[in-house]
Protein backbone atom coordinates (compact mmCIF):
# COMPACT_ATOMS: atom_id res chain seq x y z
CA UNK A 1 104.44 124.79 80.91
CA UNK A 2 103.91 123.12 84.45
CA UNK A 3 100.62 122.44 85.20
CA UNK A 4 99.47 122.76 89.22
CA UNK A 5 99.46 119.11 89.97
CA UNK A 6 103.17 118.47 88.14
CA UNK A 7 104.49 121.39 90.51
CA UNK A 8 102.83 120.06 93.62
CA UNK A 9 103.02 116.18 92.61
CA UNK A 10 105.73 115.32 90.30
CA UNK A 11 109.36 113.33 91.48
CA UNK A 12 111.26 115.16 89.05
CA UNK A 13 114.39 116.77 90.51
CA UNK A 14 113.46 120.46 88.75
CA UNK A 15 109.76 120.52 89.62
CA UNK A 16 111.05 119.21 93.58
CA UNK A 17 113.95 121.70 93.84
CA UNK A 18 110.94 124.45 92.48
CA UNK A 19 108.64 124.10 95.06
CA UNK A 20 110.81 123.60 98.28
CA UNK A 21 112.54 126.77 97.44
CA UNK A 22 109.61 128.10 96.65
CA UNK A 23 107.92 127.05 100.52
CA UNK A 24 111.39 128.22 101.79
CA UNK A 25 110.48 131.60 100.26
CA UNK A 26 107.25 132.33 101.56
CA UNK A 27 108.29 130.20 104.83
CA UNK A 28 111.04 133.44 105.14
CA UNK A 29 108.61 136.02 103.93
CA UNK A 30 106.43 135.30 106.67
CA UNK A 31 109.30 135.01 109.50
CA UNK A 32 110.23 138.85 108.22
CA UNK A 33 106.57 140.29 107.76
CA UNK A 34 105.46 138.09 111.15
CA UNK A 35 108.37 139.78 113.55
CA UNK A 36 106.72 143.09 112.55
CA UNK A 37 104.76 144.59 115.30
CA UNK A 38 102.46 147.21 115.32
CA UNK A 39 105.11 150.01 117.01
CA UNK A 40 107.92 148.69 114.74
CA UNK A 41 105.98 150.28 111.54
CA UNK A 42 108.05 153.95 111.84
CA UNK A 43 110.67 151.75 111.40
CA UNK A 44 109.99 150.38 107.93
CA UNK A 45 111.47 153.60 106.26
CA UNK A 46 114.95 152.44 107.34
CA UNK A 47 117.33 150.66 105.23
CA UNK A 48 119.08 148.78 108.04
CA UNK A 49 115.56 147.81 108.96
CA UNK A 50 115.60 145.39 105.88
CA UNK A 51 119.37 143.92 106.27
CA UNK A 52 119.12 143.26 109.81
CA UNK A 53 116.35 141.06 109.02
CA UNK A 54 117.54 139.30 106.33
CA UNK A 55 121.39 139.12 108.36
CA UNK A 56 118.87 137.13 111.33
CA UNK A 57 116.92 135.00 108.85
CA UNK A 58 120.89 133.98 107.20
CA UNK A 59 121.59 132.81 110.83
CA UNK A 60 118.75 130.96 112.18
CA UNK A 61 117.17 129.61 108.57
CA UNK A 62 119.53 126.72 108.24
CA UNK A 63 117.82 125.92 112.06
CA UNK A 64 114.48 125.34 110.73
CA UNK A 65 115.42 123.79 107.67
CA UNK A 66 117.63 121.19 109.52
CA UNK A 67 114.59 120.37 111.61
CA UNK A 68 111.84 120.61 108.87
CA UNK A 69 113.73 117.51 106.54
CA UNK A 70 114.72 116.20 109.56
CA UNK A 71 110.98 115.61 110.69
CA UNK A 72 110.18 115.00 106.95
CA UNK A 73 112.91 112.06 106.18
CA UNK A 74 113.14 110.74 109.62
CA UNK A 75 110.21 111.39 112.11
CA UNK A 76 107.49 111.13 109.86
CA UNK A 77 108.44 107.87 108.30
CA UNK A 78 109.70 105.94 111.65
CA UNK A 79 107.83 107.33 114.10
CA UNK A 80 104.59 109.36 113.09
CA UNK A 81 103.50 107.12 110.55
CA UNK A 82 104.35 103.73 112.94
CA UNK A 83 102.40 105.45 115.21
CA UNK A 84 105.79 105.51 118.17
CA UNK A 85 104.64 108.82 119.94
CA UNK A 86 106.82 107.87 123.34
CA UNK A 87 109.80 107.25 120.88
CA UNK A 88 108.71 110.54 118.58
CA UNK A 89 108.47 112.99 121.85
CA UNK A 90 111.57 112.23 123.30
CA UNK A 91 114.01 112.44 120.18
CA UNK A 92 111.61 115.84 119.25
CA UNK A 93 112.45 117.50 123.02
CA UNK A 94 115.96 116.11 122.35
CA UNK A 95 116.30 117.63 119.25
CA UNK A 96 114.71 120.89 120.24
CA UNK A 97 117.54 121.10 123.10
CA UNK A 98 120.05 120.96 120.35
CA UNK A 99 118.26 123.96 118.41
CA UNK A 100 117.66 126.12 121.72
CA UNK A 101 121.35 125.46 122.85
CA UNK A 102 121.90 126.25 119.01
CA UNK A 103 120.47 129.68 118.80
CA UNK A 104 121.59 130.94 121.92
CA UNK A 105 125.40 130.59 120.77
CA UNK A 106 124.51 132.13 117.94
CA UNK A 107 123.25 135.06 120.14
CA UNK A 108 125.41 135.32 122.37
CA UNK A 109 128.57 134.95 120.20
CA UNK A 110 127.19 136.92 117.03
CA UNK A 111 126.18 140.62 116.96
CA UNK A 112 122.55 139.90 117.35
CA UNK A 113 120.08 142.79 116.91
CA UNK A 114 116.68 143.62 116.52
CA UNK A 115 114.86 145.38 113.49
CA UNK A 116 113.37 147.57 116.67
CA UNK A 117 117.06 148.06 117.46
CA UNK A 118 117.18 150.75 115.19
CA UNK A 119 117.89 152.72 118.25
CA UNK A 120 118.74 149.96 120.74
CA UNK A 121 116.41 150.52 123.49
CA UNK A 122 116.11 146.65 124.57
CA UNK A 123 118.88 145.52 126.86
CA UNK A 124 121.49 142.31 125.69
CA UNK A 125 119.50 139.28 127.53
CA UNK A 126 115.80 140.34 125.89
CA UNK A 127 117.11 140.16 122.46
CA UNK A 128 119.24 136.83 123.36
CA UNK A 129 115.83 135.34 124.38
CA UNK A 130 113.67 136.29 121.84
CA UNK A 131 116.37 134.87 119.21
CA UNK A 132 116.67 131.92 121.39
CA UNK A 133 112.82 130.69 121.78
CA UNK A 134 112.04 132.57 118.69
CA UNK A 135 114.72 130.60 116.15
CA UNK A 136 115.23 127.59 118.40
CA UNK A 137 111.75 126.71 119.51
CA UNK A 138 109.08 128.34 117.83
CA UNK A 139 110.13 128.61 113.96
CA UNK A 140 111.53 125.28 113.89
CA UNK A 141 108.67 123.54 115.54
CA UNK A 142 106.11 125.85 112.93
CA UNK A 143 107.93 125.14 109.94
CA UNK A 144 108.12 121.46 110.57
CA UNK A 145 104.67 120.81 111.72
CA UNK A 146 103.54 122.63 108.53
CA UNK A 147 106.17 120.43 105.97
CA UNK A 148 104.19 117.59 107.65
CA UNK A 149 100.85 118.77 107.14
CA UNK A 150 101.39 119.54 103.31
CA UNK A 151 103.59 116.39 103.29
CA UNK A 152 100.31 113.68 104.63
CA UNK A 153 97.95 115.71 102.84
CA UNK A 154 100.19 115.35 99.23
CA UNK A 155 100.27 111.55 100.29
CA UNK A 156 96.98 111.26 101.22
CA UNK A 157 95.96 112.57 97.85
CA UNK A 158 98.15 110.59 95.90
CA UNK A 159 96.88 107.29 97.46
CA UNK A 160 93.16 108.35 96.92
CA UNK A 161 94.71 108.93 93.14
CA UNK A 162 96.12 105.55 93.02
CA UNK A 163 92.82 104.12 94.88
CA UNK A 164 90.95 105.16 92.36
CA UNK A 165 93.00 104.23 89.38
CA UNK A 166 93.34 100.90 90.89
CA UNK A 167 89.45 100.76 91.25
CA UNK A 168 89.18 101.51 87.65
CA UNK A 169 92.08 98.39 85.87
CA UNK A 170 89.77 96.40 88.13
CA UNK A 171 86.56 96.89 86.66
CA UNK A 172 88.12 96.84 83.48
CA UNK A 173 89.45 93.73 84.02
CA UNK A 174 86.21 92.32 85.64
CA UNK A 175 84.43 93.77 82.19
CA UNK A 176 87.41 91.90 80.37
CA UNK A 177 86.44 88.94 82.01
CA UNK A 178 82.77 89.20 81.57
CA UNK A 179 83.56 89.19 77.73
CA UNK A 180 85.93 86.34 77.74
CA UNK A 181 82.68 84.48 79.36
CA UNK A 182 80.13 85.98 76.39
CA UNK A 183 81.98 86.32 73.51
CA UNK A 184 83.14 82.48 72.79
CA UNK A 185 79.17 81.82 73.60
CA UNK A 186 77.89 84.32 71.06
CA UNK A 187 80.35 83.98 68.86
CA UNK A 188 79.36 80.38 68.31
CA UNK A 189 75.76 80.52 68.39
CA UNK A 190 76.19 83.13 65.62
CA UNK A 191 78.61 81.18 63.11
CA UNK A 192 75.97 78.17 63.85
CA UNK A 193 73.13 80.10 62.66
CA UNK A 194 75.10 81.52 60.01
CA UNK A 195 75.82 77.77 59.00
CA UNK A 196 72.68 76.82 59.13
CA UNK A 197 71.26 79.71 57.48
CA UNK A 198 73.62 79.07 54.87
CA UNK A 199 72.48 75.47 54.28
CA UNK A 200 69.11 76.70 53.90
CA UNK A 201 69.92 78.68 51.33
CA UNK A 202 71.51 82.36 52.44
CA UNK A 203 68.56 83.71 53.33
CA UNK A 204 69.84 85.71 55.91
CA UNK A 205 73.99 84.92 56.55
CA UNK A 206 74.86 87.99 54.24
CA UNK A 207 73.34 90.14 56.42
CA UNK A 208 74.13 88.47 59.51
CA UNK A 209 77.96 88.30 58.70
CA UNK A 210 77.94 92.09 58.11
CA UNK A 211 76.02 92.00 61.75
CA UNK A 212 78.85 90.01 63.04
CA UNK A 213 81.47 91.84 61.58
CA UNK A 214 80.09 95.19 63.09
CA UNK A 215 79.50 93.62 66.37
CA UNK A 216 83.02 92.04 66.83
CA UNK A 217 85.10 95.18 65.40
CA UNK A 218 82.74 96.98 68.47
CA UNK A 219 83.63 94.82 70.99
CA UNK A 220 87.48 94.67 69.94
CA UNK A 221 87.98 98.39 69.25
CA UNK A 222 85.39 100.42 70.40
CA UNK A 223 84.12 99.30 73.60
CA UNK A 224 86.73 100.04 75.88
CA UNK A 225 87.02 103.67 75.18
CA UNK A 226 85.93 106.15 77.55
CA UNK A 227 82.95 107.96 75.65
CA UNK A 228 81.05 106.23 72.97
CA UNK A 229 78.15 107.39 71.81
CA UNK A 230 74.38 106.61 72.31
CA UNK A 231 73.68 105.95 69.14
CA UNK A 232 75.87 103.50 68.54
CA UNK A 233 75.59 101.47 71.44
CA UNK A 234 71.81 100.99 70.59
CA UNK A 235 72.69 100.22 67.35
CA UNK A 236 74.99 97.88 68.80
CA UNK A 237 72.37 96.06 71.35
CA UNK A 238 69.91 96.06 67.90
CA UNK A 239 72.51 94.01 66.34
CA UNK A 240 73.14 91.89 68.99
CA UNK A 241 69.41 90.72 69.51
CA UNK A 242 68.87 90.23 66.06
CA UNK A 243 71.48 87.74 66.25
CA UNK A 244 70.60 86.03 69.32
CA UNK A 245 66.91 85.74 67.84
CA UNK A 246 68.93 84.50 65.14
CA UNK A 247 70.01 81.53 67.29
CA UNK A 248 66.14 80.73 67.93
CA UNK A 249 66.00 83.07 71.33
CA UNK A 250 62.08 83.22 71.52
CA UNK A 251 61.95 85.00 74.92
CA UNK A 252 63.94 88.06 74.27
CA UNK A 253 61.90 91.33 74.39
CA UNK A 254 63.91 94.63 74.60
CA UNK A 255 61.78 97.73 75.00
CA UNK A 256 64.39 101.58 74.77
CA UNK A 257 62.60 104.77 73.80
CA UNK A 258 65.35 107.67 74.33
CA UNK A 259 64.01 111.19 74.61
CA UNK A 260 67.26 113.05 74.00
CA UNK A 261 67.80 111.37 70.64
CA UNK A 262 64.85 110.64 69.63
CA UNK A 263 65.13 106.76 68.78
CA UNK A 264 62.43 104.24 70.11
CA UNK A 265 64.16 100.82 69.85
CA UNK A 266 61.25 97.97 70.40
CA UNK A 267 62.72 94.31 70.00
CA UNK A 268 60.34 91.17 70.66
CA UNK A 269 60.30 87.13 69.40
């Protein structure tokens, strides 16, 4: 199944081809419903009502789609986004010439009606005008300025994503690097205490190997997953200060007393 984000977000050429024909949809749903007025309703029992609109939307549509990717692939990129309003305004008039000049051929030449022309009551020159604003001003100009919005919204959102996922490899690596500073430290001390332990007599370097052991399988495999829990981490910081008393650290004094679990951790020289 396609999750919300994948439909809205994803590159690949099925989820892409989904939702523009899906905008294109609702885009034409709302040019038919949006024409309605309130004296056109006795009309909706008609048949013809229905195929006249759908004959206007199959002659004006490929208008506002030309414009929409055209302000999508072109504008936006060159001129919105580059910030060249002068530029931006004169090719948009330009280009809004061509759709006006557009949709009035297309009225005059092409039987042109009305869903309220169900009987024709307006006269030839109102219906060529309200094809020609209507489909070669306003619909293009809506349509576009709407692709836009959803388009710099979807890439706003997508660089706040990568932002944020950016943010986050760096403090990993700046946590990466913290370790690479400790861990050849500790890691030293430790094996000298264990050495020395050891020529005293293994008092204590059983029990501090195990330490170590735990301690560096942690640090290796554990640390850098997302959750881990409470317990072990203070089990973790135990180990770790027995060790670095270990190493003859007499001004260490740790003091944790955690309500939700219930464990009072109290390390001192």
């Amino acid at each position: 199944s396609v999750t919300l984000y994948a439909f809205i977000c994803s590159v690949q050429p099925a989820n892409r081809l989904a939702r523009h024909l899906s905008f294109w949809i609702l885009f034409s749903l709302h040019v038919m419903l949006f024409r309605y007025y309130l004296y056109d309703l006795k009309y909706l029992g008609y048949s013809s009502t229905y195929l006249i609109r759908l004959q206007n939307q199959l002659y004006f549509l490929p208008a506002s789609i030309f414009f929409a990717y055209f302000s999508l692939y072109y504008l936006l990129p060159r001129f919105i986004h580059t910030r060249k309003y002068i530029q931006l305004a004169i090719i948009v008039l330009a280009m809004l010439g061509f759709l006006l000049l557009f949709s009035y051929l297309i009225s005059k030449y092409l039987n042109i009606k009305l869903a309220w022309d169900i009987p024709l009551v307006r006269e030839p020159l109102v219906r060529k005008l309200d094809f020609t604003f209507g489909n070669g001003l306003v619909y293009p100009l809506q349509v576009s300025t709407f692709a836009i919005g959803i388009k710099m919204a979807k890439n706003f959102y997508l660089k706040q994503q990568e932002n944020e996922q950016l943010l986050r490899q760096r403090i990993r690596s700046e946590i990466r690097l913290l370790k690479a500073q400790i861990h050849p430290r500790f890691i030293f001390h430790s094996l000298e205490a264990i050495y020395q332990d050891t020529k005293n007599g293994f008092i204590k370097s059983p029990s501090m190997l195990l330490t170590l052991s735990d301690l560096l399988s942690y640090i290796l495999y554990d640390s850098d997953d997302d959750e881990v829990s409470l317990d072990l981490e203070l089990t973790m910081v135990e180990d770790y200060v027995m060790l670095e008393q270990a190493n003859d650290v007499r001004d260490l004094k740790i003091e944790i007393n955690n309500e939700a679990s219930g464990k009072q951790l109290t390390i001192a020289p």
